[in-house]
Protein backbone atom coordinates (compact mmCIF):
# COMPACT_ATOMS: atom_id res chain seq x y z
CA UNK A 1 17.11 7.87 -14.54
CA UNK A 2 13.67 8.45 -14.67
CA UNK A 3 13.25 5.15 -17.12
CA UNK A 4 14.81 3.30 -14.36
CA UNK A 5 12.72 4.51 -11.66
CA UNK A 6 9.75 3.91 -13.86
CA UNK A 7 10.30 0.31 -14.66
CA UNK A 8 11.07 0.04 -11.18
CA UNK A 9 7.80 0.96 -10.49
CA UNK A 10 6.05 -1.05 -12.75
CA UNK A 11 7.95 -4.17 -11.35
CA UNK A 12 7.13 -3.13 -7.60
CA UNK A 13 3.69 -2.81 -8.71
CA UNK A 14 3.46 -6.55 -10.04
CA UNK A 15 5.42 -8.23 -7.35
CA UNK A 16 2.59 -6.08 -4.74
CA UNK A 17 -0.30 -7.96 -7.02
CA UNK A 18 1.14 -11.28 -6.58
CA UNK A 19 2.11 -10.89 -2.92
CA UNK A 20 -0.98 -9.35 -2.05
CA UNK A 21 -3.20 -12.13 -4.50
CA UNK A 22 -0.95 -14.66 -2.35
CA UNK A 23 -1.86 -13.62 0.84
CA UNK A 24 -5.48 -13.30 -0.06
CA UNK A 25 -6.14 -16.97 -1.32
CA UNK A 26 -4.31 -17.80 1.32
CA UNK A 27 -6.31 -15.73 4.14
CA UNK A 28 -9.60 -17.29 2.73
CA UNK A 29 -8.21 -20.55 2.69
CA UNK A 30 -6.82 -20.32 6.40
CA UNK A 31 -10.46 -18.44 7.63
CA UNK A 32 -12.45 -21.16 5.84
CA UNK A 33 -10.55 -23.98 7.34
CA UNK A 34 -10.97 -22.63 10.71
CA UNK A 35 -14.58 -21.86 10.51
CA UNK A 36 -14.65 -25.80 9.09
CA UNK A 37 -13.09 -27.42 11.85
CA UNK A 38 -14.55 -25.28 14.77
CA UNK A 39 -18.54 -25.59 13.33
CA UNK A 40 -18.26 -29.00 11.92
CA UNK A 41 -15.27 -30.70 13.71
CA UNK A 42 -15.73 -28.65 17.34
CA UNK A 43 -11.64 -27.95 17.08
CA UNK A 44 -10.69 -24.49 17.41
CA UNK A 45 -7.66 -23.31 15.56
CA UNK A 46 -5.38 -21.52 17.56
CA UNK A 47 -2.75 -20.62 15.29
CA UNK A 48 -5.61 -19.20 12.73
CA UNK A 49 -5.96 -15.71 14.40
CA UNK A 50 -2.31 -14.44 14.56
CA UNK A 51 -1.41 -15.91 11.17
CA UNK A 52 -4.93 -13.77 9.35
CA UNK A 53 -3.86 -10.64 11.52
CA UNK A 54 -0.42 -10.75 10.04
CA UNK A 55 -1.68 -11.72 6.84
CA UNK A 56 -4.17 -8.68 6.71
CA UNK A 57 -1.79 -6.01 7.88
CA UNK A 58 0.16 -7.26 4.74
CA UNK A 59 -2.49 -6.95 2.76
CA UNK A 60 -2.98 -3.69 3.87
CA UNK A 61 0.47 -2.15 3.12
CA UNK A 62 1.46 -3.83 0.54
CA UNK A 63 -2.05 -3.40 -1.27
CA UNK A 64 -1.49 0.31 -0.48
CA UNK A 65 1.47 1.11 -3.02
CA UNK A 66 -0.77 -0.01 -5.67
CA UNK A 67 -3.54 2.59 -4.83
CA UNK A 68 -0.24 4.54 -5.18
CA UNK A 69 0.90 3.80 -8.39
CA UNK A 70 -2.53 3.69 -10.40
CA UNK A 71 -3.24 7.18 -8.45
CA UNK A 72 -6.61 6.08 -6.74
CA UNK A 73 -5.62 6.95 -3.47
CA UNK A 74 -8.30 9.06 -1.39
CA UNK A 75 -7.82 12.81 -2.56
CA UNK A 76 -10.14 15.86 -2.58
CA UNK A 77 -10.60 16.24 -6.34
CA UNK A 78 -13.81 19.41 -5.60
CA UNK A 79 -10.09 21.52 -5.02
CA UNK A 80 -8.31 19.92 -7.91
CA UNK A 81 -11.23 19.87 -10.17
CA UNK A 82 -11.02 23.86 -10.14
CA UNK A 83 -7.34 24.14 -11.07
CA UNK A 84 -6.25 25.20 -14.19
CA UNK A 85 -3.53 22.80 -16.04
CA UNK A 86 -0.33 24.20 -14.66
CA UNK A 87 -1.91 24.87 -10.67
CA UNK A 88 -3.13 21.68 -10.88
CA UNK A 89 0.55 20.35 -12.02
CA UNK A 90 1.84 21.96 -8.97
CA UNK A 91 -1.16 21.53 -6.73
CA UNK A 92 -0.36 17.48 -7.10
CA UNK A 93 3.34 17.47 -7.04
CA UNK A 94 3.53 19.65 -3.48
CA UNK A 95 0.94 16.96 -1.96
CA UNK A 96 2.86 14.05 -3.33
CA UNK A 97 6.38 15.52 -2.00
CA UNK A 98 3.93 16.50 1.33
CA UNK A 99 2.85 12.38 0.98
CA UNK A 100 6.89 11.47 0.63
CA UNK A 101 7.49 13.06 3.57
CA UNK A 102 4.88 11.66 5.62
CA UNK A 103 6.05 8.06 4.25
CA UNK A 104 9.38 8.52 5.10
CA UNK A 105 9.00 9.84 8.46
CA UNK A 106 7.16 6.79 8.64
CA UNK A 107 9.77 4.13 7.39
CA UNK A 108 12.38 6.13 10.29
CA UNK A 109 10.26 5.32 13.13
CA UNK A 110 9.02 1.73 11.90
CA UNK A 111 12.60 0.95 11.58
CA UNK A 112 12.94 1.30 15.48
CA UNK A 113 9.36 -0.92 16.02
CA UNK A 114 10.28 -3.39 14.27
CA UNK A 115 13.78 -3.97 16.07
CA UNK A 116 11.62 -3.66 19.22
CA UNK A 117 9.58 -6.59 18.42
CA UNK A 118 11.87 -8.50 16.58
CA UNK A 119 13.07 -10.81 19.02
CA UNK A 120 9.19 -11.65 20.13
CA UNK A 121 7.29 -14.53 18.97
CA UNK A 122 3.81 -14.78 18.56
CA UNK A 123 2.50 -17.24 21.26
CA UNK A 124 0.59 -19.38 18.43
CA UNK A 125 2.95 -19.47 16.02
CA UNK A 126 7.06 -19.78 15.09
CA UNK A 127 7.16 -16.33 13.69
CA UNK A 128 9.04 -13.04 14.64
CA UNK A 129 6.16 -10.31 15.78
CA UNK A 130 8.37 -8.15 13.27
CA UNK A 131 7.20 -9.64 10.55
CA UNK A 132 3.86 -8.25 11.55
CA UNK A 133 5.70 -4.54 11.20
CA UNK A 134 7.90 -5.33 8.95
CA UNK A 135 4.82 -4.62 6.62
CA UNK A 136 5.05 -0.74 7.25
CA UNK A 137 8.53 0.07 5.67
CA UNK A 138 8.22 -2.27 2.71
CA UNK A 139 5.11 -0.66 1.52
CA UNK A 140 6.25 2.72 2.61
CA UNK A 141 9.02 2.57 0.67
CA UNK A 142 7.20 1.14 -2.44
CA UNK A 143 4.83 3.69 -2.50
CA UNK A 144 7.49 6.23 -2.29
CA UNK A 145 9.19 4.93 -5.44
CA UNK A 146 5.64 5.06 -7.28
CA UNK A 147 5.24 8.80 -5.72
CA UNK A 148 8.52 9.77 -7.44
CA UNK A 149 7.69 8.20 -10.82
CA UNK A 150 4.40 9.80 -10.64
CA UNK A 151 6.19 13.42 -10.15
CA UNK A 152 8.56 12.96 -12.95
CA UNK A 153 6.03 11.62 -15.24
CA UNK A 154 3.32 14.18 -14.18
CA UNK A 155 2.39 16.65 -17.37
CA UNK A 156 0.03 19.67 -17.05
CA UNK A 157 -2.26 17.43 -19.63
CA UNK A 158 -3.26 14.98 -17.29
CA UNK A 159 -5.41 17.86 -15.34
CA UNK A 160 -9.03 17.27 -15.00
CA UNK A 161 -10.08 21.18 -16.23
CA UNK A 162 -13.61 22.21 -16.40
CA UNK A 163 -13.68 22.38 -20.41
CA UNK A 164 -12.83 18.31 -20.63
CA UNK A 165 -15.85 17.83 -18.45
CA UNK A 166 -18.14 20.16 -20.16
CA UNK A 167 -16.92 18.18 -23.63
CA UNK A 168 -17.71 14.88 -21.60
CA UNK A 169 -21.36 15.84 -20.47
C-alpha cells in the first residue's frame, strides 16, 4: 500500500509538470498573440482574457501539488528548526493531517461550485465556467495523495536539528 500510493504520487507529480508546462507555453503564446494583434494589427482579442484567466487558475492549482510533493510549500521552519528528531516527526505529520483536512473540506464545497457554474458559459468562449473551478478539486485532491505519501514516508532523519547545521557552517 504505501508503494502504491507512492508511485501514485510520483505519476501525479509528472502528469502536474506537463499539464502545468502545457498551459504555460500556451498562456505566453495566447498573451503574445494578443498583445501582437492589438499594438501592431489594432484588433483586440476578445476571447484572450477568459481563456489566460482559466489558464492561470490552472496553473495555479495544479502547480500547487507539486510544491506539495517536493515539500517547498510555505512553512515556518524558525519552529521546526528547534525540534528535536522525533517532535519534529510529529510536529510535521499533525500539520500535514491539519493541511488534509483543510484540502478536503475544500474538495466538499468545490464540488457544489462547480455544479453551480457548470451549466454557464463564458461569454467569449464555448467553454463550461466549471472548468474554471474544476481546477480546485483536481489539485486538492493531488496534493492530498502527495500529503499522505509524505506521512508514510516521513522518518525522524529527515529533521533539520541544530547539530546538522552547526556541522554545515
Amino acid at each position: 500500500m504505501k508503494n502504491a500510493i507512492h508511485q501514485l504520487s510520483l505519476i501525479l507529480d509528472k502528469v502536474c509538470a506537463v499539464v502545468t508546462g502545457f498551459l504555460l507555453v500556451a498562456l505566453c503564446v495566447i498573451i503574445d498573440y494578443s498583445v501582437i494583434m492589438r499594438k501592431l494589427f489594432d484588433s483586440p482579442v476578445t476571447w484572450q482574457y477568459e481563456l489566460t484567466l482559466v489558464g492561470l487558475c490552472w496553473v495555479t492549482f495544479i502547480g500547487m501539488p507539486m510544491t506539495f510533493h517536493k515539500q517547498e510549500h510555505m512553512r515556518l521552519t524558525f519552529v521546526t528548526d528547534k525540534l528535536k528528531p522525533g517532535a519534529w516527526r510529529i510536529y510535521m505529520t499533525v500539520i500535514d493531517v491539519i493541511l488534509i483536512i483543510f484540502l478536503a473540506v475544500g474538495i466538499v464545497n468545490s464540488i457544489q461550485v462547480v455544479q453551480n457554474a457548470w451549466s454557464q458559459l463564458y461569454q467569449t468562449i464555448p467553454i463550461s465556467r466549471g472548468i474554471y473551478y474544476l481546477s480546485f478539486p483536481i489539485g486538492a485532491t493531488i496534493s492530498i495523495v502527495h500529503l499522505i505519501d509524505i506521512i508514510l514516508n516521513r522518518t525522524a532523519a529527515e529533521a533539520p536539528s541544530a547539530q546538522n547545521k552547526e556541522v554545515a557552517a
